[in-house]
N, C-alpha and C. Protein backbone atom coordinates (compact mmCIF):
# COMPACT_ATOMS: atom_id res chain seq x y z
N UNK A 1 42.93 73.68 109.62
CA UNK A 1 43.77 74.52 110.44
C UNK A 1 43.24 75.95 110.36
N UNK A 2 42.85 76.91 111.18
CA UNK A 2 42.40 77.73 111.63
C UNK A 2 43.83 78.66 110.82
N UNK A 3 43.23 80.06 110.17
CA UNK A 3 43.94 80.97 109.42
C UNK A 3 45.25 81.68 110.62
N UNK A 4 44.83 81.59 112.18
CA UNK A 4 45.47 81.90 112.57
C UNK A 4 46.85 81.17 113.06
N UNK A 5 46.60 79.81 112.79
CA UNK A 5 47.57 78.94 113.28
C UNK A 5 48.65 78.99 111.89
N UNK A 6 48.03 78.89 110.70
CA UNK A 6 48.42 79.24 109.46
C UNK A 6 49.69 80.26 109.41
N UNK A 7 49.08 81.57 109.87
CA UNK A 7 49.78 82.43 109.67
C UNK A 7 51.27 82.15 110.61
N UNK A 8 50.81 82.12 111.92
CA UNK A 8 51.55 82.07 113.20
C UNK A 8 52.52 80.73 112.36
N UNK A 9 52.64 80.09 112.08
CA UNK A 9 53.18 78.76 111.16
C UNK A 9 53.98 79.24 110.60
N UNK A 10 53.73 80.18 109.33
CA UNK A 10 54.28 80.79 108.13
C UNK A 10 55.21 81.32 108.82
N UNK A 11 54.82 82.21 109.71
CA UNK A 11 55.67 83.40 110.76
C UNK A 11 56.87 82.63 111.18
N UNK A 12 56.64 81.47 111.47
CA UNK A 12 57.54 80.94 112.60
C UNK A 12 58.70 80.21 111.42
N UNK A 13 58.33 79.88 110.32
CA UNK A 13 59.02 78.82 109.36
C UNK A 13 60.04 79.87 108.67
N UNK A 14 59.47 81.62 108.16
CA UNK A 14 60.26 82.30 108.11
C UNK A 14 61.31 82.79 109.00
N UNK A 15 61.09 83.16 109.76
CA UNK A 15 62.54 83.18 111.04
C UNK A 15 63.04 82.39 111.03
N UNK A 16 62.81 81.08 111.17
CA UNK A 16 63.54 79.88 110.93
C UNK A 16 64.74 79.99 110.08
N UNK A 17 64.26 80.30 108.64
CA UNK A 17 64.95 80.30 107.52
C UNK A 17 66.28 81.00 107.64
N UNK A 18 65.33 82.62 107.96
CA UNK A 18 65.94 83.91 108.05
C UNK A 18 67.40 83.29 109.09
N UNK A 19 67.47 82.31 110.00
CA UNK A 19 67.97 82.27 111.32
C UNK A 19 69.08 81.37 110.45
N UNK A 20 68.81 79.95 109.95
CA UNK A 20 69.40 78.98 109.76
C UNK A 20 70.33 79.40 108.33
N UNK A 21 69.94 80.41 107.28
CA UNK A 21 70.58 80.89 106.37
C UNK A 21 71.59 82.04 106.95
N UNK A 22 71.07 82.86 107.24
CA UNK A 22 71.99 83.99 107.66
C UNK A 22 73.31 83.46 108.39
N UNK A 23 73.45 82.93 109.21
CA UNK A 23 74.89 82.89 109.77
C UNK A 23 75.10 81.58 110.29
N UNK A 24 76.31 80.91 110.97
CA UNK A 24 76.23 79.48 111.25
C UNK A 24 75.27 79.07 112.62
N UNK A 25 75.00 78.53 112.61
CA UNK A 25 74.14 77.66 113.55
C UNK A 25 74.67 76.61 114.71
N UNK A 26 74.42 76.64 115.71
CA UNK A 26 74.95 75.60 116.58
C UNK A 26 76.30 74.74 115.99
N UNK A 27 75.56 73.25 115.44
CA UNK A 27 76.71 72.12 115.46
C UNK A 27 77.32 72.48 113.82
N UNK A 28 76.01 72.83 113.19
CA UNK A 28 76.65 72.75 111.67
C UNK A 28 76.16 73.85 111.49
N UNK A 29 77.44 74.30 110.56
CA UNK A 29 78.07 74.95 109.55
C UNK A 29 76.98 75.88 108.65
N UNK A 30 76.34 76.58 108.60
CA UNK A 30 75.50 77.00 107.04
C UNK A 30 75.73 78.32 106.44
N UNK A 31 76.56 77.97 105.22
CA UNK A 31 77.22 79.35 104.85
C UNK A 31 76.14 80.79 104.68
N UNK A 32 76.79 81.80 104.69
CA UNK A 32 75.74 83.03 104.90
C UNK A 32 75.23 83.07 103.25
N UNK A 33 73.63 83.36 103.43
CA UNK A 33 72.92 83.61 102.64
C UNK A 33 72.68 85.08 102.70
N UNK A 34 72.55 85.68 101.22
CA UNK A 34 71.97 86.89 101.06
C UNK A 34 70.61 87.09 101.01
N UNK A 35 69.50 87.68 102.24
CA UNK A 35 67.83 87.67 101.61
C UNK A 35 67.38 88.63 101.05
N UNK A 36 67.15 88.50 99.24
CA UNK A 36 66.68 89.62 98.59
C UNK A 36 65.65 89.81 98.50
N UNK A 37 65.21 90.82 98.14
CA UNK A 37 63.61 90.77 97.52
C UNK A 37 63.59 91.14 96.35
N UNK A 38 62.72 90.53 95.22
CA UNK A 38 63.12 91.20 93.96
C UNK A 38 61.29 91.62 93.49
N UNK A 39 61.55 92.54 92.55
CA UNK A 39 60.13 93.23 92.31
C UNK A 39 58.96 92.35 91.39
N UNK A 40 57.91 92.52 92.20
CA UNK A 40 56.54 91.82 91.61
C UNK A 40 56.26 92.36 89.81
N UNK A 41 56.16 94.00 90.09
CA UNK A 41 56.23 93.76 88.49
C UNK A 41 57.44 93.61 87.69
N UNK A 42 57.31 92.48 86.70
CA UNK A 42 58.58 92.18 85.89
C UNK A 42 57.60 92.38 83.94
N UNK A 43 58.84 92.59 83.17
CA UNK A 43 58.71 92.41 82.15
C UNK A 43 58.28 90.85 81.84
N UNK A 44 57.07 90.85 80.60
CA UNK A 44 56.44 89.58 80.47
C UNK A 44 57.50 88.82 80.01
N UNK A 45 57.60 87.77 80.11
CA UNK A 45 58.29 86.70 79.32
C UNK A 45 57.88 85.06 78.39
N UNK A 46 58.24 84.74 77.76
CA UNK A 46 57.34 83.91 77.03
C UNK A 46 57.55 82.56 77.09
N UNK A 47 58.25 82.08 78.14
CA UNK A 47 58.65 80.74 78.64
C UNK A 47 57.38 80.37 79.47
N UNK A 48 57.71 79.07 80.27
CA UNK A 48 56.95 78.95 81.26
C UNK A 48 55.33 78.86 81.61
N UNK A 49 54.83 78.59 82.54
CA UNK A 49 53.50 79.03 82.83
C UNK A 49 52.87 80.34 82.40
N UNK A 50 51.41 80.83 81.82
CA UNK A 50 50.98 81.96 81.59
C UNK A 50 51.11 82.57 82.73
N UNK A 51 51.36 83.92 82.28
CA UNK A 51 51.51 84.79 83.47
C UNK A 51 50.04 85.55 83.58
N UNK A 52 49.95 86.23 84.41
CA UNK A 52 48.71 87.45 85.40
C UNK A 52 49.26 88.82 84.46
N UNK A 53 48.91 89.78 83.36
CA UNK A 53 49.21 90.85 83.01
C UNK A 53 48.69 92.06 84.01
N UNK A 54 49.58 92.79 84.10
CA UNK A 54 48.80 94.14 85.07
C UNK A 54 49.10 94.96 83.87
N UNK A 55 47.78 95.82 83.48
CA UNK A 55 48.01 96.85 82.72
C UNK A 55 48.58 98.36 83.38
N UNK A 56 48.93 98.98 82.53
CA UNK A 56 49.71 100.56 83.30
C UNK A 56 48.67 101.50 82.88
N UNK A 57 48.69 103.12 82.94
CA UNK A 57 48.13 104.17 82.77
C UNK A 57 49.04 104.66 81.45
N UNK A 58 50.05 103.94 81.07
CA UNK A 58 51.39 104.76 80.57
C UNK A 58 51.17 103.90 79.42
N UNK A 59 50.77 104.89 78.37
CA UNK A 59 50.49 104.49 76.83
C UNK A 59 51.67 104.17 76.28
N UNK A 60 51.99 103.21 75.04
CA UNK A 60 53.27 103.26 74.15
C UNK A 60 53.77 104.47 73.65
N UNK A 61 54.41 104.34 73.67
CA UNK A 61 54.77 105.82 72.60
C UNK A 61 54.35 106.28 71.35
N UNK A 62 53.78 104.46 70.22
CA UNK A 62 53.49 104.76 69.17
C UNK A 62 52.18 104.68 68.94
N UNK A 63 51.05 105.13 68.61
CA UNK A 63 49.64 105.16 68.50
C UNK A 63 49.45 104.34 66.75
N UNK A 64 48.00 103.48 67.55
CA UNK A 64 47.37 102.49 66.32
C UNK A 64 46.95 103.53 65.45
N UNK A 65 47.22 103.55 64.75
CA UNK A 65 46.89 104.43 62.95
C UNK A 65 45.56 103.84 63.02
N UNK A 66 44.83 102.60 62.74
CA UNK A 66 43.34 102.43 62.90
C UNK A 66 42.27 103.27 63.77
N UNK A 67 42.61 102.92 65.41
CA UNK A 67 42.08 104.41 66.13
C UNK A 67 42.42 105.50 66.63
N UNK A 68 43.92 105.84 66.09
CA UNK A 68 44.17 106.61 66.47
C UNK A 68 44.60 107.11 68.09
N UNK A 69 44.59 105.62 68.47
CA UNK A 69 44.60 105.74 70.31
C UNK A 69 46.07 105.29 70.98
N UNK A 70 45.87 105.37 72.35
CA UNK A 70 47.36 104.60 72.95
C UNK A 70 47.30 103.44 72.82
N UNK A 71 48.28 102.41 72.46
CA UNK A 71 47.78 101.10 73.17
C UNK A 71 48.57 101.12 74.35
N UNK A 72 48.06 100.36 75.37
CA UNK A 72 48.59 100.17 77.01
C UNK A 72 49.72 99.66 77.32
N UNK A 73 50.57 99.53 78.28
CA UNK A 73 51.23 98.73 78.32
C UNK A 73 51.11 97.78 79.40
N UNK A 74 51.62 96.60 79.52
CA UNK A 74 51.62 95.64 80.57
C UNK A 74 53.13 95.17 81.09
N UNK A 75 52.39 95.05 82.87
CA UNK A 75 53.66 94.55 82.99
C UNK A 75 52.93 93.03 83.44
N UNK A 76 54.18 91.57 83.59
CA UNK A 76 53.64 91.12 84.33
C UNK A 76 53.97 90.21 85.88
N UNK A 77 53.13 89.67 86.45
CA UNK A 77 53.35 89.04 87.68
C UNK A 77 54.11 88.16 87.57
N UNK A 78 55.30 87.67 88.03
CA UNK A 78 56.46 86.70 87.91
C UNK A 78 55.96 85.32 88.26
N UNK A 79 55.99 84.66 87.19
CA UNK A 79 55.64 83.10 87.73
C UNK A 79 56.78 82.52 88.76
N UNK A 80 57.98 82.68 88.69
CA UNK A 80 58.67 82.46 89.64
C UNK A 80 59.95 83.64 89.41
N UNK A 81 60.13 84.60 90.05
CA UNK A 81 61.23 85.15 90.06
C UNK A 81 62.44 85.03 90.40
N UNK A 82 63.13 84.52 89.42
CA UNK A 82 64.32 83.91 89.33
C UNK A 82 65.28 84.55 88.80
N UNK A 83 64.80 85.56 87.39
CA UNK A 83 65.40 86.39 86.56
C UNK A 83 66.24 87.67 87.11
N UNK A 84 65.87 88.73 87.96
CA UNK A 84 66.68 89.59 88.56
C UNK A 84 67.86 88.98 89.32
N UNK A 85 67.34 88.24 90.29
CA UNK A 85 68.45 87.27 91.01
C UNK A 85 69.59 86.55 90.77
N UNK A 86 69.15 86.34 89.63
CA UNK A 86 70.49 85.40 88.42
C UNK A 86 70.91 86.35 88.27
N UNK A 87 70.56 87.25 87.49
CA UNK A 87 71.29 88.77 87.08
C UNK A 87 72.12 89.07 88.26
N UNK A 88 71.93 89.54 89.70
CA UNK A 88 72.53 89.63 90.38
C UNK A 88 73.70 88.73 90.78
N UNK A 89 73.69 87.74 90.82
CA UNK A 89 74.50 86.64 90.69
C UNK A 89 75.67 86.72 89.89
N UNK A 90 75.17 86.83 88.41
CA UNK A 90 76.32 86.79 87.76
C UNK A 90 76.81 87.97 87.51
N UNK A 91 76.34 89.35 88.24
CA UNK A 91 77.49 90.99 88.63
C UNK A 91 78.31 90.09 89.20
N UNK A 92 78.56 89.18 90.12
CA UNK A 92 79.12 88.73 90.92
C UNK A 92 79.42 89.84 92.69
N UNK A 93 77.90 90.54 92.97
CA UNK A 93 77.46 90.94 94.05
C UNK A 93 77.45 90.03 94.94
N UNK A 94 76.81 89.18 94.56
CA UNK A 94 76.18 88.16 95.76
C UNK A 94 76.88 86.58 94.73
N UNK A 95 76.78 85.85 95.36
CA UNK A 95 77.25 84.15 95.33
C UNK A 95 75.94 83.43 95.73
N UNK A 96 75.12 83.70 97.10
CA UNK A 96 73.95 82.92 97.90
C UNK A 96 72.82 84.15 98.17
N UNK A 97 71.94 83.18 97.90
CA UNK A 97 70.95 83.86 98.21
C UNK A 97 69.69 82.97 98.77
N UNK A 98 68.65 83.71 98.99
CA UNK A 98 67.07 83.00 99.24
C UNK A 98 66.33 84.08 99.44
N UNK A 99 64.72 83.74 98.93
CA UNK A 99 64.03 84.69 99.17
C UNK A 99 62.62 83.62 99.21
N UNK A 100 61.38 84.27 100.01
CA UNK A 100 60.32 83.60 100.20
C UNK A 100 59.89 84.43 99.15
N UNK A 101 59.81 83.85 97.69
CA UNK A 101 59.34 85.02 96.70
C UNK A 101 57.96 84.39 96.46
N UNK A 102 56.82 85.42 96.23
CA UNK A 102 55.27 85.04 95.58
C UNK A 102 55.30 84.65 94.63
N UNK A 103 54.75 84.17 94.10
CA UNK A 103 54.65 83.66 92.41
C UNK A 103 53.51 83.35 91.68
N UNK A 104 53.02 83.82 90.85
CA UNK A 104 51.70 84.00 89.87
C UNK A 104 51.86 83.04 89.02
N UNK A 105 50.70 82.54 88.58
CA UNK A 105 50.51 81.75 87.32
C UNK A 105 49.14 81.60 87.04
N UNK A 106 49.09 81.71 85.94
CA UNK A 106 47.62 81.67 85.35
C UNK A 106 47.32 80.55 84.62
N UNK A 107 46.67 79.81 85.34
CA UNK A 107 46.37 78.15 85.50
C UNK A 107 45.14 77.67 85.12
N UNK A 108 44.34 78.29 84.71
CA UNK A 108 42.83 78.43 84.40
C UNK A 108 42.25 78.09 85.72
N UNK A 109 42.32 77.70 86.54
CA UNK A 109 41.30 77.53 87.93
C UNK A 109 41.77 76.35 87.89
N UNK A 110 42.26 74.79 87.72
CA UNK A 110 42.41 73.60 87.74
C UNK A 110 42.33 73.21 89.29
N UNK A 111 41.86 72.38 89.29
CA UNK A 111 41.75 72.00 90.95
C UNK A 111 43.07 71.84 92.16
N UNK A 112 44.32 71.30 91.32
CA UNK A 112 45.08 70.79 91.74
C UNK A 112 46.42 72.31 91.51
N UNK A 113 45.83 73.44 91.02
CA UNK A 113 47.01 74.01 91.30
C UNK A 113 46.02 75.78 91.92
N UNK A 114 47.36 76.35 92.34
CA UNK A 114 46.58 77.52 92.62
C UNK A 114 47.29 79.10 91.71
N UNK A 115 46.74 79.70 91.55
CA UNK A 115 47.24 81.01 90.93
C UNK A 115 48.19 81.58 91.49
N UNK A 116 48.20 81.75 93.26
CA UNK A 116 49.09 82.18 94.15
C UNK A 116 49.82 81.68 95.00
N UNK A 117 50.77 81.74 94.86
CA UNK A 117 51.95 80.69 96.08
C UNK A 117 53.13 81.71 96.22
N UNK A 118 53.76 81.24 97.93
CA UNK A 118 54.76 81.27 97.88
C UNK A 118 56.23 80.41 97.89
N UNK A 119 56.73 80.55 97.41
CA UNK A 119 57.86 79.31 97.38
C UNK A 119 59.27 79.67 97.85
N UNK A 120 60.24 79.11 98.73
CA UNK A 120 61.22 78.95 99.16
C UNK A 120 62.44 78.85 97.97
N UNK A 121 62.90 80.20 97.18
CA UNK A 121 63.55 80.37 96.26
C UNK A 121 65.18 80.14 96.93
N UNK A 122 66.10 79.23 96.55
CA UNK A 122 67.47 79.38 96.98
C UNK A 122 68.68 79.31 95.94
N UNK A 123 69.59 79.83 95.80
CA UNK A 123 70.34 79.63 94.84
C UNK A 123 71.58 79.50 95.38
N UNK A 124 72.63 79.53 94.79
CA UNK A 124 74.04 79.18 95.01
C UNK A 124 74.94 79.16 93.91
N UNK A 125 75.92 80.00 94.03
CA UNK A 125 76.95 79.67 92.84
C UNK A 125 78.43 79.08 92.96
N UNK A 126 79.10 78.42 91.98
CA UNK A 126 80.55 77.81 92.95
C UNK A 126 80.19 76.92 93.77
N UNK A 127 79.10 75.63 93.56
CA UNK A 127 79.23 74.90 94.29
C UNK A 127 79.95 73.57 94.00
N UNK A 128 80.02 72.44 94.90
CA UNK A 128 81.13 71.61 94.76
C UNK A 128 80.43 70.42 93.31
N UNK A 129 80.85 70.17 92.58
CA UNK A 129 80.62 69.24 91.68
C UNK A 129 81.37 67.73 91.52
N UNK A 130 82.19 67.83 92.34
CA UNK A 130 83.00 66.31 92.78
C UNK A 130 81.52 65.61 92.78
N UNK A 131 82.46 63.78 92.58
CA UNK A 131 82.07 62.47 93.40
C UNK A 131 82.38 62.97 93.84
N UNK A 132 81.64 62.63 94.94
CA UNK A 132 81.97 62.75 96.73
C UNK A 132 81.25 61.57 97.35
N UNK A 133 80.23 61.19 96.45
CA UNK A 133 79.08 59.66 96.88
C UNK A 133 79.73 58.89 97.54
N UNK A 134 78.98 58.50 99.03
CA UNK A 134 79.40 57.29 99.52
C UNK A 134 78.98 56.07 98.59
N UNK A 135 79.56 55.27 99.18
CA UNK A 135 79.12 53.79 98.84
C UNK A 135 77.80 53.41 98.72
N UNK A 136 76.67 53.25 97.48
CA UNK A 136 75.74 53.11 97.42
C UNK A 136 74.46 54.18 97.15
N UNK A 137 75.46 55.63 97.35
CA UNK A 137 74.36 56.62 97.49
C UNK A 137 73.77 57.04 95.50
N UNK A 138 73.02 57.08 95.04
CA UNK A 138 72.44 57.17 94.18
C UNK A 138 72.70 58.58 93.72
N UNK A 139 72.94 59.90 94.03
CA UNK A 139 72.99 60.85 94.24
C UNK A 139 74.13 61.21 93.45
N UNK A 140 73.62 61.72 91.44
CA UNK A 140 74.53 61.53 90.66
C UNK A 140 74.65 63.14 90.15
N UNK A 141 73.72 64.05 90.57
CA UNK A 141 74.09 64.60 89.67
C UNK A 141 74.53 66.03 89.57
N UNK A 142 75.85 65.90 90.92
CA UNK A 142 76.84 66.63 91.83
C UNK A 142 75.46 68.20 92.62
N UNK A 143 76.62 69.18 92.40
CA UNK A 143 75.82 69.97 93.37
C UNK A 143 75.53 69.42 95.15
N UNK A 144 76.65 69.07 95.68
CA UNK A 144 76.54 67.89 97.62
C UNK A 144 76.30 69.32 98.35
N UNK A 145 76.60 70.34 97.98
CA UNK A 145 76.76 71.35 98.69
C UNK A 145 74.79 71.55 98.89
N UNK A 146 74.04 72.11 97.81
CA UNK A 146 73.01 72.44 97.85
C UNK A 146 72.57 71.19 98.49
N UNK A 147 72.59 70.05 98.33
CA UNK A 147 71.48 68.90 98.92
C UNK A 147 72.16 68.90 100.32
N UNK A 148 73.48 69.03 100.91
CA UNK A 148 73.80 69.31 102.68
C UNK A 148 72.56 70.62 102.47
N UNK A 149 73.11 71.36 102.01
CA UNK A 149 72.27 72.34 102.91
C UNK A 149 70.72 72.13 102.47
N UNK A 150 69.72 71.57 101.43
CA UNK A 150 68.62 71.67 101.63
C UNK A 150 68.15 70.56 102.74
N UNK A 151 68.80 69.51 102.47
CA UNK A 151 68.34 68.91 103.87
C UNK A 151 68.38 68.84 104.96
N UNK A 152 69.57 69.36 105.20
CA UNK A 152 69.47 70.06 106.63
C UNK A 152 68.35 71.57 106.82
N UNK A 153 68.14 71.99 106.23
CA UNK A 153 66.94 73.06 106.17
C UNK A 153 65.82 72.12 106.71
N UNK A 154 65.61 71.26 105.80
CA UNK A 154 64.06 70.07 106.18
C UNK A 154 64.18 69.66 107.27
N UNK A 155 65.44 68.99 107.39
CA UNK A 155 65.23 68.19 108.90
C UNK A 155 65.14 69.47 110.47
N UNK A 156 65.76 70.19 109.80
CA UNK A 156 65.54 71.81 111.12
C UNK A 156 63.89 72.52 111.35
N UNK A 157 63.48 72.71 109.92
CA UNK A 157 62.06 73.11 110.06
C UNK A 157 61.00 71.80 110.45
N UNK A 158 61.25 70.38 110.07
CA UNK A 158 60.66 69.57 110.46
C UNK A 158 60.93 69.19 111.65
N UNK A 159 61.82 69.70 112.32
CA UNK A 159 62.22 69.27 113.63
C UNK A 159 61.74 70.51 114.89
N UNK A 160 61.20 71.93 114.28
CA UNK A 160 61.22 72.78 114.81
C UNK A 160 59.55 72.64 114.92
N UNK A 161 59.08 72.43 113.49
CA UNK A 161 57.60 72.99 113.59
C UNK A 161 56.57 71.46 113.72
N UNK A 162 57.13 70.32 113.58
CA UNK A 162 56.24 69.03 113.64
C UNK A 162 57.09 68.41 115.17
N UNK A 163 58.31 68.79 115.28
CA UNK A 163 58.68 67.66 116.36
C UNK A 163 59.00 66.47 115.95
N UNK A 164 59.81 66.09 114.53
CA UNK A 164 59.43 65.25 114.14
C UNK A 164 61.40 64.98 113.14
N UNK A 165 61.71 64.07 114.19
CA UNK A 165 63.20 63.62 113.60
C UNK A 165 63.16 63.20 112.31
N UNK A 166 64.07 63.82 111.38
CA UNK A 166 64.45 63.18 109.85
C UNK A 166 65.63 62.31 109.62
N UNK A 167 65.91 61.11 108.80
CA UNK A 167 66.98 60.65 109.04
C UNK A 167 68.63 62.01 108.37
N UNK A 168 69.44 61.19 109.03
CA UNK A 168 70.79 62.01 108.78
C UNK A 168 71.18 62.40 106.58
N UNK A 169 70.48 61.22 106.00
CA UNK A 169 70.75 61.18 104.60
C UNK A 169 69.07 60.60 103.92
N UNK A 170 68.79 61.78 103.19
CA UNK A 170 67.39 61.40 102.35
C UNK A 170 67.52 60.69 101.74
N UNK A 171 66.47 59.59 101.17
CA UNK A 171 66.39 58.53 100.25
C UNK A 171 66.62 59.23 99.03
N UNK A 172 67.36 58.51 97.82
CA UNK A 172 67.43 59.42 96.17
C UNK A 172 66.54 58.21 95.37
N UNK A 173 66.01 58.97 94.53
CA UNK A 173 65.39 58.07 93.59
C UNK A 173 65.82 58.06 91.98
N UNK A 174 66.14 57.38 91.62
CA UNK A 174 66.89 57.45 90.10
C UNK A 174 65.86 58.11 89.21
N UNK A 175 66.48 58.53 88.00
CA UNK A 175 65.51 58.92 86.79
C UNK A 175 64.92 58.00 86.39
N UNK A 176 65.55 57.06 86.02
CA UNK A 176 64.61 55.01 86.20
C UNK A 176 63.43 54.85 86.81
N UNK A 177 64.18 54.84 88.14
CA UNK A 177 62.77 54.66 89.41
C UNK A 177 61.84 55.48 89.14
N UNK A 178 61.85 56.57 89.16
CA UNK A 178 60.82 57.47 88.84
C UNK A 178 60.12 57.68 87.52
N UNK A 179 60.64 57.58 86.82
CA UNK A 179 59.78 56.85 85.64
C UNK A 179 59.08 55.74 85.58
N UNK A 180 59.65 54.91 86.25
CA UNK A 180 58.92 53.43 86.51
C UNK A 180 57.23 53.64 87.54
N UNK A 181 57.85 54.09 88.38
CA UNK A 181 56.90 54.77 89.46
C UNK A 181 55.50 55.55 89.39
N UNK A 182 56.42 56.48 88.45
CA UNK A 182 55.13 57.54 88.15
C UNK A 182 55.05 57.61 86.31
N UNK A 183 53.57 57.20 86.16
CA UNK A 183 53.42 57.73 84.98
C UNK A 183 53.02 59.22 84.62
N UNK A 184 53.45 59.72 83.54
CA UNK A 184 53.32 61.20 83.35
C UNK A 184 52.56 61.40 83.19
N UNK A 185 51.82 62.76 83.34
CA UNK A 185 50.61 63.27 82.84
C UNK A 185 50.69 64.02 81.82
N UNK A 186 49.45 63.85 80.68
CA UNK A 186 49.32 65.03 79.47
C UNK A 186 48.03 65.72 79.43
């Protein structure tokens, strides 16, 4: 695919979002989302994937007694920024949100992953935790609110940008099945 069809793609999948989150939509319902942006440099953290360090100009305050010098400080690139957003969340500012946030990780080069992505961040608080399962649906482990609305997201962008009908209810796969299915990697 040609970088320009790429982009023009990206372009078009964001409005989408921007369109189908923000306020209700035609037949169904999609409660209003807040779109934040939260900041690239974050304080390092020690969970997770290695992060990308950016060093500063802005020395510590306390100098190495050995040389007598600054040491630097770092900030770093958010493997997934999730952390401000939660914070915001629980001020109880916002309830919903989404953001097309970037995300760093320092992966050594591996073939199968990349350093830079962006990913479709959504959150929600107060959502419904009932059974609500029809008859047969596999789909145990509450949260109906986020899976209505992520799949209806899929079937809208897959319907917008492939042309391409999704059924009304996604297949679920048990923790079973999927263990059975896929063996893990180490």
């Amino acid at each position: 695919m040609p970088i320009s069809c790429a982009l023009c793609s990206t372009n078009k999948v964001s409005r989408l979002l921007f369109h189908l989150l923000s306020w209700s939509s035609g037949t169904t319902y999609v409660p209003d989302f807040l779109e934040v942006e939260t900041p690239i440099l974050l304080k390092s953290s020690p969970e997770g994937a290695r992060e990308f360090l950016v060093p500063t100009r802005n020395p510590l305050a306390s100098r190495s007694e050995a040389h007598n010098v600054h040491e630097p400080r770092f900030f770093a690139l958010p493997q997934s920024p999730q952390q401000p957003k939660q914070l915001l969340m629980c001020s109880g500012a916002v309830d919903r949100y989404y953001q097309l946030a970037r995300c760093f990780r320092d992966e050594d080069g591996r073939k199968d992953r990349q350093p830079e992505f962006t990913q479709i961040d959504l959150e929600m608080a107060f959502v419904s935790w009932g059974n609500t399962n029809p008859e047969g649906d596999p789909w145990r482990i509450g949260g109906h609110q986020v899976r209505d609305i992520v799949e209806d997201l899929i079937r809208a962008i897959w319907m917008q940008m492939e042309k391409i009908p999704l059924p009304d209810r996604f297949n679920v796969m048990t923790y079973h099945e999927a263990m059975c299915r896929v063996k893990p990697t180490n």
